[in-house]
Each structure stands twice: as C-alpha cells, then as structure tokens.
Protein backbone atom coordinates (compact mmCIF):
# COMPACT_ATOMS: atom_id res chain seq x y z
CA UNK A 1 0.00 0.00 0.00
CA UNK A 2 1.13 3.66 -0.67
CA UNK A 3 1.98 5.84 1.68
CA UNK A 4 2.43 9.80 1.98
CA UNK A 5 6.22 8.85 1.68
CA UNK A 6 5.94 7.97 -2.01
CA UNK A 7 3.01 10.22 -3.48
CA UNK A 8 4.86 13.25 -5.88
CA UNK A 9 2.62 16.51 -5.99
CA UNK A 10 2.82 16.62 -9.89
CA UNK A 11 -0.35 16.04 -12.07
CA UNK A 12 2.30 13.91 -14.33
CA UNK A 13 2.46 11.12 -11.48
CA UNK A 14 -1.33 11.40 -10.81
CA UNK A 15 -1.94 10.24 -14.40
CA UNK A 16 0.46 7.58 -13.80
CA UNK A 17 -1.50 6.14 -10.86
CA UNK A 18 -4.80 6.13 -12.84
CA UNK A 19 -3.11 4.65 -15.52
CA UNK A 20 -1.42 1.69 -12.93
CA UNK A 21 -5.42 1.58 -11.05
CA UNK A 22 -6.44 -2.15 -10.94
CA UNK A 23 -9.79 -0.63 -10.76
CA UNK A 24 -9.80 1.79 -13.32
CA UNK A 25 -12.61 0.99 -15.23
CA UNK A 26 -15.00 0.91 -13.21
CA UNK A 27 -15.50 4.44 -13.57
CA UNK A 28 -16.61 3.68 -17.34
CA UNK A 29 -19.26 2.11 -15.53
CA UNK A 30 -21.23 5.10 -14.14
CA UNK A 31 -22.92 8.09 -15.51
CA UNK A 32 -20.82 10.69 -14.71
CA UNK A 33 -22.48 14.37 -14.70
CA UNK A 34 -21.29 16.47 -17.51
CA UNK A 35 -20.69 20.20 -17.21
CA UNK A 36 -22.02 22.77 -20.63
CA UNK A 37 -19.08 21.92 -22.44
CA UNK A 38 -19.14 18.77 -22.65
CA UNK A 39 -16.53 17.68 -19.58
CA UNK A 40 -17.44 15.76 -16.57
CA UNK A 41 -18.45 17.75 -13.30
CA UNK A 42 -14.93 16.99 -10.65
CA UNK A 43 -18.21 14.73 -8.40
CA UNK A 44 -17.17 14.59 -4.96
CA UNK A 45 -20.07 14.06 -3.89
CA UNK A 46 -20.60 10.47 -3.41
CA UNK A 47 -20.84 10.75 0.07
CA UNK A 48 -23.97 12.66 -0.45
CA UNK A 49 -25.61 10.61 -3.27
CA UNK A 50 -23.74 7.92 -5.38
CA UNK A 51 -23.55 8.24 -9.21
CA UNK A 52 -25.80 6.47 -11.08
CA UNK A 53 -23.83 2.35 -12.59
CA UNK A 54 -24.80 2.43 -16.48
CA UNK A 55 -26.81 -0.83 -15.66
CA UNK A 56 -29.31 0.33 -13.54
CA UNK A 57 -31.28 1.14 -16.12
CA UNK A 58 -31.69 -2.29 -17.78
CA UNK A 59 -32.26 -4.23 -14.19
CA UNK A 60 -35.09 -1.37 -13.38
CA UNK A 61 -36.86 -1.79 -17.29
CA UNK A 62 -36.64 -5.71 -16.41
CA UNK A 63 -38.98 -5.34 -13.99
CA UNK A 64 -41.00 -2.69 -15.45
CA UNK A 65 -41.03 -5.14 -18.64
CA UNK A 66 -42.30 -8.23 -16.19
CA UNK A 67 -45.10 -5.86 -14.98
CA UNK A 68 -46.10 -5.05 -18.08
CA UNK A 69 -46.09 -8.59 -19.45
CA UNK A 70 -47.78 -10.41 -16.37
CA UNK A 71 -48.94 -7.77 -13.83
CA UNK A 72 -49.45 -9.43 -10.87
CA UNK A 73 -47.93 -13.10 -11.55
CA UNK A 74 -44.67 -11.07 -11.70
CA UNK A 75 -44.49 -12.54 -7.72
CA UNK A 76 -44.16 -16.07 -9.05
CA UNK A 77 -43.47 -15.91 -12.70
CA UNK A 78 -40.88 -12.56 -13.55
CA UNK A 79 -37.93 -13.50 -14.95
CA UNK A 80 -36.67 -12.47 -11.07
CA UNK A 81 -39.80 -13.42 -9.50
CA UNK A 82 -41.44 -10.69 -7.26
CA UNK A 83 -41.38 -12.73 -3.63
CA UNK A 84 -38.45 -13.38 -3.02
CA UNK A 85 -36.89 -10.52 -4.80
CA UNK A 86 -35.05 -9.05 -1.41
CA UNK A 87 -33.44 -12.66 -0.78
CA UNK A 88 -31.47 -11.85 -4.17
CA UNK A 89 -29.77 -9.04 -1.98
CA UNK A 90 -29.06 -11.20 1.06
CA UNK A 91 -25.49 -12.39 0.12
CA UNK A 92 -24.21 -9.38 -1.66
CA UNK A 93 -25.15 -7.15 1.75
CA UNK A 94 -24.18 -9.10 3.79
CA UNK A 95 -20.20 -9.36 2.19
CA UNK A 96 -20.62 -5.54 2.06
CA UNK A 97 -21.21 -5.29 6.07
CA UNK A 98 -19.31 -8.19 7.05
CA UNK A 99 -22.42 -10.23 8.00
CA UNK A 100 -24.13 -13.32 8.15
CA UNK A 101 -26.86 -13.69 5.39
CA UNK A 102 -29.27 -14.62 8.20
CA UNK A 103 -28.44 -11.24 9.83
CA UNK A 104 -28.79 -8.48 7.60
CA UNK A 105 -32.57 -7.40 5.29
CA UNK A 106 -33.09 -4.60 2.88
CA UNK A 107 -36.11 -2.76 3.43
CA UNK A 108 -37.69 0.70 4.71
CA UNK A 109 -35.80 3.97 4.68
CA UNK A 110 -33.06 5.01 7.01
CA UNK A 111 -34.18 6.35 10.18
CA UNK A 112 -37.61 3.90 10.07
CA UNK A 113 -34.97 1.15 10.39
CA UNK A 114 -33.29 3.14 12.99
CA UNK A 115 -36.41 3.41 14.80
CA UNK A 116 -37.60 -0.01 14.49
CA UNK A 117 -34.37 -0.91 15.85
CA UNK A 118 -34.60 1.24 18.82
CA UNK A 119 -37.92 -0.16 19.61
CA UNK A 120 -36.32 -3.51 19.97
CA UNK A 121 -32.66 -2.57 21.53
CA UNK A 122 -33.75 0.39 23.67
CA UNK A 123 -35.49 -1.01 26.66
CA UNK A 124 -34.66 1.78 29.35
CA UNK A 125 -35.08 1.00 33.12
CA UNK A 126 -34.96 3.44 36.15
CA UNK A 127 -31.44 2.17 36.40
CA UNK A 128 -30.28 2.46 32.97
CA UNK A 129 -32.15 4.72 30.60
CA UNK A 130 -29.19 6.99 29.11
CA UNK A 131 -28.50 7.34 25.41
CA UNK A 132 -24.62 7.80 23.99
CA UNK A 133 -24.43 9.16 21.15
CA UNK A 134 -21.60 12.50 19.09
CA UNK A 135 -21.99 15.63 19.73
CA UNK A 136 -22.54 16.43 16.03
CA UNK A 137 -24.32 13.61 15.15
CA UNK A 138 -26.56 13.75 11.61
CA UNK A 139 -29.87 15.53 12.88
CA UNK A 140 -31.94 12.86 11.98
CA UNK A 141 -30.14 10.73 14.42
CA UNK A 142 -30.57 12.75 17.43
CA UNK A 143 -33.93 13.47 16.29
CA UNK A 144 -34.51 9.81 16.32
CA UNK A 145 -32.99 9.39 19.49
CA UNK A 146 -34.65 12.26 21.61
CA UNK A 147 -37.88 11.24 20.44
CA UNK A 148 -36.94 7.90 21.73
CA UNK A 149 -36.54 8.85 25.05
CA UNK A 150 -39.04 11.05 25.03
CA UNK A 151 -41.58 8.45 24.30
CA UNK A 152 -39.82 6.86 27.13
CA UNK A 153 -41.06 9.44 29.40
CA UNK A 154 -37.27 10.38 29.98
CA UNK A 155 -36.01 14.04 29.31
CA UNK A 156 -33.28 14.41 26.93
CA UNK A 157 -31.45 16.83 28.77
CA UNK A 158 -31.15 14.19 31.82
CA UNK A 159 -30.88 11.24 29.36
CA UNK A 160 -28.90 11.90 26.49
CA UNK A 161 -24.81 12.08 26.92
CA UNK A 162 -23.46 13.68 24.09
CA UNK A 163 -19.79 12.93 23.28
CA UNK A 164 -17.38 16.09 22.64
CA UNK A 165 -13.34 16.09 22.98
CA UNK A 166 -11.74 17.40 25.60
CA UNK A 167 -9.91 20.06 23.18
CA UNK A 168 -12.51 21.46 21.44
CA UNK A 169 -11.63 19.96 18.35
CA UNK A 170 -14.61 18.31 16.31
CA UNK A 171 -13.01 14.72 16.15
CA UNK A 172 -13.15 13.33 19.30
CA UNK A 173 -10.57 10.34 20.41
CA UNK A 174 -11.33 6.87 20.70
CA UNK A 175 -9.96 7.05 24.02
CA UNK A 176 -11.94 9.94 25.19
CA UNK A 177 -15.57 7.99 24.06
CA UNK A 178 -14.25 4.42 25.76
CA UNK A 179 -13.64 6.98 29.14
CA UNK A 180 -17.22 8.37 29.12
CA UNK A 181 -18.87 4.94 28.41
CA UNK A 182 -16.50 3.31 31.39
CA UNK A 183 -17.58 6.22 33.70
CA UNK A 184 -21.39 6.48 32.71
CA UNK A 185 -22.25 2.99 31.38
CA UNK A 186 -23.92 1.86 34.45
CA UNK A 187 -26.59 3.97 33.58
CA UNK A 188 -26.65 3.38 30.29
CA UNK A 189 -28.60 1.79 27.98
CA UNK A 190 -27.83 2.48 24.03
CA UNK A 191 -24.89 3.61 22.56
CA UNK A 192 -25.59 4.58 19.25
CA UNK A 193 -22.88 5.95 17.36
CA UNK A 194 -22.48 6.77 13.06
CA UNK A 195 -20.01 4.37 11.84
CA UNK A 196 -18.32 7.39 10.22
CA UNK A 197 -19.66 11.14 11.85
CA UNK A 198 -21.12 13.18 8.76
CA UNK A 199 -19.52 16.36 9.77
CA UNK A 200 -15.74 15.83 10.14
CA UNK A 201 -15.68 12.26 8.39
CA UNK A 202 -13.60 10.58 11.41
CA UNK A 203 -14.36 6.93 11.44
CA UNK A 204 -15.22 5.32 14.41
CA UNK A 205 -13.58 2.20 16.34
CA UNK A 206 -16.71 0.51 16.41
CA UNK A 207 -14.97 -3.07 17.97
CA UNK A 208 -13.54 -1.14 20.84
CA UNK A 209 -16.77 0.75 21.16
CA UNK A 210 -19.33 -2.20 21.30
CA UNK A 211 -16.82 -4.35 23.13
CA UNK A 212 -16.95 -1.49 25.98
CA UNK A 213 -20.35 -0.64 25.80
CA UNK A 214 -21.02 -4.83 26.47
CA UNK A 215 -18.42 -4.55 29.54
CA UNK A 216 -20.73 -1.71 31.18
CA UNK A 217 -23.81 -3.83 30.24
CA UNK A 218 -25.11 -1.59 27.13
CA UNK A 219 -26.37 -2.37 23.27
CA UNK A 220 -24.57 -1.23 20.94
CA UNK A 221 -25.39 -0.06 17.53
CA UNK A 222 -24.52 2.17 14.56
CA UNK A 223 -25.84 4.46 11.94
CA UNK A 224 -23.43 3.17 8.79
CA UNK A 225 -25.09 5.90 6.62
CA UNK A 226 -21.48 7.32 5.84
CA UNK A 227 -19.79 3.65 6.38
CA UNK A 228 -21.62 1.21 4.35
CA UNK A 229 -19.74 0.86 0.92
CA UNK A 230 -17.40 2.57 2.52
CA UNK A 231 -15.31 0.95 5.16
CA UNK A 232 -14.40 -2.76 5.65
CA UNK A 233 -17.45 -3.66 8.21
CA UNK A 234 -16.82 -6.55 10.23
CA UNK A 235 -20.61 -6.19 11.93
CA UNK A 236 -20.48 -9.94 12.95
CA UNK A 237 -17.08 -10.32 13.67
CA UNK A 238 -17.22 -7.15 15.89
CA UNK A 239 -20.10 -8.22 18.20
CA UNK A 240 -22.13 -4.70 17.12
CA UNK A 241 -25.69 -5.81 18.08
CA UNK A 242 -27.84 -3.98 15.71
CA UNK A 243 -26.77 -1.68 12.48
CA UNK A 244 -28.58 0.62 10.20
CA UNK A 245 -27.45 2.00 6.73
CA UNK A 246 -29.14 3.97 3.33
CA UNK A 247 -27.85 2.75 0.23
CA UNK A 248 -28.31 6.17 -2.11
CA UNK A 249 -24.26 7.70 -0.29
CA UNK A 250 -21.69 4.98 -1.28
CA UNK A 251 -24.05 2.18 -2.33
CA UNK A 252 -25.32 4.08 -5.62
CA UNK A 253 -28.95 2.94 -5.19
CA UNK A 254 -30.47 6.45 -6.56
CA UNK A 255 -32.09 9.20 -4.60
CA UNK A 256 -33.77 8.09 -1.21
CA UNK A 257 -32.64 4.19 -2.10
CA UNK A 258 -33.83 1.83 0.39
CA UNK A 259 -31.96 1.19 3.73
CA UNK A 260 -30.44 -2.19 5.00
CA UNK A 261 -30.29 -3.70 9.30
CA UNK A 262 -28.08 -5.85 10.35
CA UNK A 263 -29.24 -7.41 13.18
CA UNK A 264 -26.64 -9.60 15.21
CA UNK A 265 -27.28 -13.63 14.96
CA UNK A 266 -27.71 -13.63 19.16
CA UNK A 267 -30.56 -12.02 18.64
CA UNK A 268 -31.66 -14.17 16.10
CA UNK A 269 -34.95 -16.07 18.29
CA UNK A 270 -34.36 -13.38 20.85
CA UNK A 271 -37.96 -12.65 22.48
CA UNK A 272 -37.62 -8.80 21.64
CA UNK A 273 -39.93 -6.37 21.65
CA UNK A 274 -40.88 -5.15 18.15
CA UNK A 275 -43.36 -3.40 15.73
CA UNK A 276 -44.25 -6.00 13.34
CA UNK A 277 -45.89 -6.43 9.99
CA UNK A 278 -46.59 -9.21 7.42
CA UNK A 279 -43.33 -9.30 5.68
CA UNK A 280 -41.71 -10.68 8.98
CA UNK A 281 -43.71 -13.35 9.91
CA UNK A 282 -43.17 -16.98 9.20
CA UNK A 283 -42.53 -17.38 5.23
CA UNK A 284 -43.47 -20.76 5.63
CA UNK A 285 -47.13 -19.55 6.31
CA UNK A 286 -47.07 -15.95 5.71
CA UNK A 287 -49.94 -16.64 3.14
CA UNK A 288 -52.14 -18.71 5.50
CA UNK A 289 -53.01 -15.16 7.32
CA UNK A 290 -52.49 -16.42 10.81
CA UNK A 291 -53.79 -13.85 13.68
CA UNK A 292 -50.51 -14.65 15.85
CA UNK A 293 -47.26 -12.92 14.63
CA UNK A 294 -44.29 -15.42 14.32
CA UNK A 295 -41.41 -13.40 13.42
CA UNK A 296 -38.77 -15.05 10.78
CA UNK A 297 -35.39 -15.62 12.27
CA UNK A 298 -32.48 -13.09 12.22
CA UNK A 299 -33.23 -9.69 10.23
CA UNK A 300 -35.98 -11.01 8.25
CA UNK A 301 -38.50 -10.74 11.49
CA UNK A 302 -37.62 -7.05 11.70
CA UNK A 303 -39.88 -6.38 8.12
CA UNK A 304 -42.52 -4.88 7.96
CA UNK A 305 -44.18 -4.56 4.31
CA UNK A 306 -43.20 -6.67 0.91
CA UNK A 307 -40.55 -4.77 -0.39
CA UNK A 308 -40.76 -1.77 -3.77
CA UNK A 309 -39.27 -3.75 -6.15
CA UNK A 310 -38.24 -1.00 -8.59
CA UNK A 311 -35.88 0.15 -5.92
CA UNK A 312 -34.62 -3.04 -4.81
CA UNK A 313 -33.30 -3.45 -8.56
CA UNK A 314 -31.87 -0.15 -8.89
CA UNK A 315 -29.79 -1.64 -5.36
CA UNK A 316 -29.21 -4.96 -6.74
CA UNK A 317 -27.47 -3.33 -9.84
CA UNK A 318 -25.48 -1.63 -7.99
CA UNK A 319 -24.76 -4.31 -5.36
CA UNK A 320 -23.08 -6.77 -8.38
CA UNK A 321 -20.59 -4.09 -9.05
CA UNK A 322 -19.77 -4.34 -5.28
CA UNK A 323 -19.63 -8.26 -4.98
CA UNK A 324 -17.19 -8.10 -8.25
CA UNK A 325 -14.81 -5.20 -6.76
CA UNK A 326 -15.21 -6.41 -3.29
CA UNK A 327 -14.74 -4.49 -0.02
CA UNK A 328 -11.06 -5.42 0.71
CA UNK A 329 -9.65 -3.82 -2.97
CA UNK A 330 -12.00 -0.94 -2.50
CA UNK A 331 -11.06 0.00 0.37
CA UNK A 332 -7.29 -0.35 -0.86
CA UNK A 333 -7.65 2.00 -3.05
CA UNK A 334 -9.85 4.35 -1.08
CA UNK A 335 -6.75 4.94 1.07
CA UNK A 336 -4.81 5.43 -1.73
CA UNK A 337 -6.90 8.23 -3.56
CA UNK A 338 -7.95 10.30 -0.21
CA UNK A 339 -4.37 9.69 1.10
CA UNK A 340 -3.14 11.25 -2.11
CA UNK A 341 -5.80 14.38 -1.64
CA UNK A 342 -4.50 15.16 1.90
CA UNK A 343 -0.79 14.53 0.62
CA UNK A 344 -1.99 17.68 -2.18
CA UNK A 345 -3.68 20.18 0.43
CA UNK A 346 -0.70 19.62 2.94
CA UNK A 347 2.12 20.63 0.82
CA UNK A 348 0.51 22.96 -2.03
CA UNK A 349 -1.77 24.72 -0.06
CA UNK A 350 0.07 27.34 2.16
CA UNK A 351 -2.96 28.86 3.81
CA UNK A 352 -4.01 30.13 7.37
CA UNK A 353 -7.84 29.93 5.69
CA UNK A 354 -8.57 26.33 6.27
CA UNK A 355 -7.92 22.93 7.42
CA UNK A 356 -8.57 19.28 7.27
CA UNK A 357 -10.48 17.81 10.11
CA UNK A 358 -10.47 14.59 9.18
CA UNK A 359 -8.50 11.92 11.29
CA UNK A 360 -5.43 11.39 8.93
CA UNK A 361 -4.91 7.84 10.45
CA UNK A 362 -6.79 5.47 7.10
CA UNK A 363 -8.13 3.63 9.74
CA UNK A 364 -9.93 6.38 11.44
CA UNK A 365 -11.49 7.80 7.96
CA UNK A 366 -13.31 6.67 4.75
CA UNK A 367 -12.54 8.11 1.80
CA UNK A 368 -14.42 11.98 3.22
CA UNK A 369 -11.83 14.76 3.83
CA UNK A 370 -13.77 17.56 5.96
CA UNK A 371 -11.98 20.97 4.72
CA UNK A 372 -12.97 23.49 7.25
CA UNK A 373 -13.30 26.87 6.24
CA UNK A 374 -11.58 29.58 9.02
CA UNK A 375 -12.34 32.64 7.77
CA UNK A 376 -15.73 34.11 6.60
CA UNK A 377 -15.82 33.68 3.22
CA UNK A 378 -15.59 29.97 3.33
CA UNK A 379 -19.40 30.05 1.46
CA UNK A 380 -18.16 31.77 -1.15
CA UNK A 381 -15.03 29.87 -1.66
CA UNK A 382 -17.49 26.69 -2.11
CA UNK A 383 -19.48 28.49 -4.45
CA UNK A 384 -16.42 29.51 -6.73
CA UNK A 385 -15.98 25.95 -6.78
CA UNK A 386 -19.15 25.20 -7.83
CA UNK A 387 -19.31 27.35 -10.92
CA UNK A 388 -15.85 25.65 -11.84
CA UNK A 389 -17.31 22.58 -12.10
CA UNK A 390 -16.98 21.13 -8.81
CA UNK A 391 -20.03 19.49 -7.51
CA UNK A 392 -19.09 19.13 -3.59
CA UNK A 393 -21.33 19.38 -0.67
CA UNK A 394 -21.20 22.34 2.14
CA UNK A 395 -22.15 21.73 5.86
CA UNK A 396 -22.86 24.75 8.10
CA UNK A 397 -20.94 26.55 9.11
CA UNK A 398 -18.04 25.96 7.72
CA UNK A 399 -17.57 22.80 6.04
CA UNK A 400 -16.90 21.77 2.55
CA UNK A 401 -17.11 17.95 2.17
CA UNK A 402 -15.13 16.11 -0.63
CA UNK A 403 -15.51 12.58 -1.12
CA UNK A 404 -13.14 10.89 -3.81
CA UNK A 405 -15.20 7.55 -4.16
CA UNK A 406 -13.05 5.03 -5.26
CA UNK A 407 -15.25 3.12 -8.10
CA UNK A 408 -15.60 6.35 -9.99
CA UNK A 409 -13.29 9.16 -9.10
CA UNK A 410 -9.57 9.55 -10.22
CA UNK A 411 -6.24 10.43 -8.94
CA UNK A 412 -5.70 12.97 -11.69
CA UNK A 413 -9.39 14.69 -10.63
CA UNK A 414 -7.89 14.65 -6.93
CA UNK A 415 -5.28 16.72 -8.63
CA UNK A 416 -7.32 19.45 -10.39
CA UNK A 417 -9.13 20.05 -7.75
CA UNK A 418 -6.37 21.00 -5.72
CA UNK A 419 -5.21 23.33 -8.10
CA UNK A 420 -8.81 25.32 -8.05
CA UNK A 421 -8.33 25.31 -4.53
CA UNK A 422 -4.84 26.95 -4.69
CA UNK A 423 -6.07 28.96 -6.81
CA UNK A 424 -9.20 30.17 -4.62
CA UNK A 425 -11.86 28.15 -6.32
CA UNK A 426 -10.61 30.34 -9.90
C-alpha cells in the first residue's frame, strides 16, 4: 500500500497512478455528470448521493417489462420473481457489512430502520435509561434518538450524553468515548454511534466501542449511513448488536434508495420487543393469514411490508458491481486516492484559511476529507468551486465535504481540484 512517503505533488504522477489503477474501469461504468461543455463535473459528492452504474437502467426496465407482461404473476413468474426478490440481496449485503446472510434485510428507509431498531434494543429502566451518542451527530439521528426517550417518558437533557473532545476539536478520540462509556455505562442503555460522523468524516472504532459498551452492560449499535460501501465492516465479527445503513451515499442505489439492518445472529430467536408487519412473519405460512405474529429468524422478522421492487433493482445493480470489486480492494484503493488528496492540500496549499479535520490515520477515515473553512468567506469559496465545475457538498458553518469515491473518481481529478483550490476556487 502507498503511503504519503511515495506520493509526488505533480499532475504527471497522478496520471500515472490512474493509468497503474487495478480498478480503473470501473469508472466507465457510471454516468458521470457532464458540465455545458461537454466535460465531466470533478463529483465529490458520493458521500452525499452515489452516481448512477450504467446498468441500472436495464435491471429497473426488467422489472418494469415483467409488470407489463404479467402484472401481478410477476411474484411467481418474472424472470426475477417478485417474492423473493429481497433474498437476491441477502449475500451481496451481507459481504458488504461483514455479515451473516441470516443477519442483515433490505427494506424501509433510514431512520424507520433506525427506529424499528430502537424499539427492539432500547429497553430503558430506572437504572439504565441513558443514550450515547456525538456531539454532532446527523440531525436525523438525534432526532430519532430524543424522540426515543421522550416516548420513554425520559427528558433528553437528563438522558442523552453527548460525546465532545476534551480540546474542542470536532473529532473526538477513541480514548476519550471508551472513558465516558467506562464512567457512565452503568446507567446506560444504548450507545448509538455513526459508523463514520457526517460532519468531520472521522471513522469510528466501532470493535472497541461495542466491546466497551457490552463490559458496562449496554447495546450497541450504529448508523453506517457514511460507512456502508465505505469501510471494511466486520458487523459480525465485531459483536455490534444492531446496524442501520441507506444505500443512495456509497451504495449508488439512486435518490432516497432503500436502507439495510443488520441485526446480530444472538438475537436471532431473541424474544424482543418489536413493531411487526406481514413481511416478517413466518414465510413458511405468511400466506395462510395467521392472527398470531411469528417473526422469521435473524433480520428477516424485523420487516414490515413486501418490499418496492423497482428500488430493490436499482440496489441490486449496484450491489453486483460491489460483490465483483469487493470491499477489501476498494477499500485499498480508497486509502490510496484520499491519502493522495490530503498529501496535495498539505504541501501545495500554504494557507491560514482552512484545514482538514479529518482523522489522517486510514483507519480512522473513509474516503471523506472535511476541509474546514476559518475565515468568513468559506461560502463563497465553495461556491467559486461550484461554478468551476466542482459538484461538492457544504455543511454549516463551515464545512466543505469532498468525497473521492473510489469506483468512480480519479487520482488525476484529486489533482485538479487542488489546483482550483490553490487557486481560490478560480
């Protein structure tokens, strides 16, 4: 693997590591945006919605073709029948996450799954009722999460521990989090972290966090919004009790793209609490409309409704690209291309203006560098960008986001942008 040691800041020897890319042509494999004359937008926004694969097309007009041709003995008779259409998922998510098959479902949106989860793996007592989760968590999480405890009957202000560092600085230290759930995880109940915070893109140590949380007695799960497709999850292997991720960020399932659980295999025939529906009860007699839920085993018994097939096939395009790549030479190269964008802002940008938050440690980052603006026309910077032909993504106050995916963007793009940025966005 490359390291900062070896990268040259020259556009010559970022040609020369597209050019020696094992997975170079991948990117021939997406849409890419294209700017008025003609030359693709610098996307770097992946983290914010994935481009669209060229075949997602053709595995969405299958279906639409199947409904056409046998409306609804498409369940039984499509050409990938209708019923068990999420099953054709279960492997392919399941590498992606480092699951079990038995312990991971597409299905819902985002932060339904989350709260379906919670339902099930936030049982408060008078003794332990808290909730752990960042400071700057995504708002839909801590939305999520107050409501929780408000349901609860437990005030947020009493019940909620919100994680900041010591120093003030946005990325807060493994070590700092594994002190606060060691001091308050007696009264604790969830810790529910993002895999990778949306804000300053650190990534978390989510073995060391779940393996403390279970010391103290807590569940332990994750929001892998900004992880999945992303990082190299080990869900099973590290013990993480419940998970919930959208697929429209790295996964390139299109705009508001259906979410996955993972839901670990202890829990499998667990009596837990849940909200059920249909789609979770017993397959074997699902269709003999029993009154008395019997949930499936593992993730299956957390569904809810049969499943919109349209975007499970925009998914499962997407997802084959993924199973052929695989996690381990993504994520390879992932280091490589956001190593070599930090390796360009450090030594040819000589500026007081700005500065990476991101963790550089590769194992405390995906491939998100958080460029934080320190003066006040950080805005207008991003917007300079923008009419360049730099599609990015801003976070108040003073963010700008770039995400150099790995299936689709290129060392030499890592390189022009730079240069706009030395040259203030011109």
């Amino acid at each position: 693997m490359l390291t900062t040691t070896v990268y040259q800041p020259t556009r010559a020897f970022a040609g020369e590591m597209d050019r020696q890319d094992p997975l170079r042509h991948y990117r021939d494999q997406f849409h890419l945006p294209l700017r008025a004359n003609g030359h693709p937008h610098l996307y770097f926004c992946g983290n914010s919605l994935g481009l669209q694969p060229k075949i997602t097309r053709r595995y969405v007009e299958q279906e639409l073709a199947d409904w056409e041709r046998l409306g609804v003995e498409g369940h039984f008779h499509a050409r990938n029948p209708w019923m068990p259409y999420h099953e054709f998922l279960t492997e392919t998510t399941a590498r992606v996450v480092g699951a079990l098959p038995s312990e991971v479902v597409v299905m819902n949106s985002l932060t339904v799954n989350l709260h379906l989860l919670m339902v099930s793996f936030f049982r408060p007592t008078p003794e332990r009722f808290k909730i752990i989760i960042e400071a700057d968590a995504f708002p839909s999480d801590r939305y999520a999460v107050t409501s929780q405890l408000k349901f609860h009957g437990y005030d947020p202000a009493e019940a909620l521990i919100e994680l900041r560092s010591k120093s003030g600085h946005p990325v807060i230290p493994t070590e700092e989090i594994l002190e606060v759930i060691e001091r308050e995880g007696d009264q604790v109940a969830l810790v529910m972290l993002g895999g990778v915070n949306y804000y300053t893109g650190q990534a978390f140590a989510m073995e060391k966090i779940a393996a403390a949380g279970h010391a103290k007695g807590c569940t332990v799960g994750f929001d892998l919004a900004h992880a999945a497709g992303n990082l190299h999850l080990k869900l099973h292997e590290w013990n993480v009790d419940f998970a919930c991720w959208c697929s429209y960020k790295y996964l390139n399932s299109g705009p508001g793209g259906l979410s996955g659980i993972f839901v670990h295999e202890r829990h499998a025939t667990a009596d837990l609490p849940r909200f059920a529906g249909w789609w979770g009860h017993n397959q074997d007699n699902r269709f003999q409309m029993p009154p008395d839920f019997e949930p499936m085993p593992g993730a299956e018994g957390w569904q809810l409704s049969n499943p919109p097939i349209l975007a499970l096939a925009a998914l499962r395009a997407s997802m084959e690209i993924f199973d052929e790549v695989g996690m381990a030479r993504l994520r390879e190269k992932s280091e490589r291309l956001t190593g070599y964008l930090e390796f360009l802002i450090q030594n040819r940008i000589q500026s007081d203006a700005m500065r990476v938050i991101t963790p550089s440690d590769p194992a405390q980052r995906g491939c998100q560098l958080s460029l934080q603006t320190l003066t006040p026309d950080g805005r207008a910077l991003f917007d300079r960008f923008t009419e360049a032909g730099v599609i990015a993504d801003w976070r108040e106050p003073d963010v700008i986001r770039l995400a150099p995916v790995p299936l689709y963007n290129t060392f030499t793009e890592v390189w022009d942008f730079v240069e706009l940025l030395r040259n203030g966005g011109n």
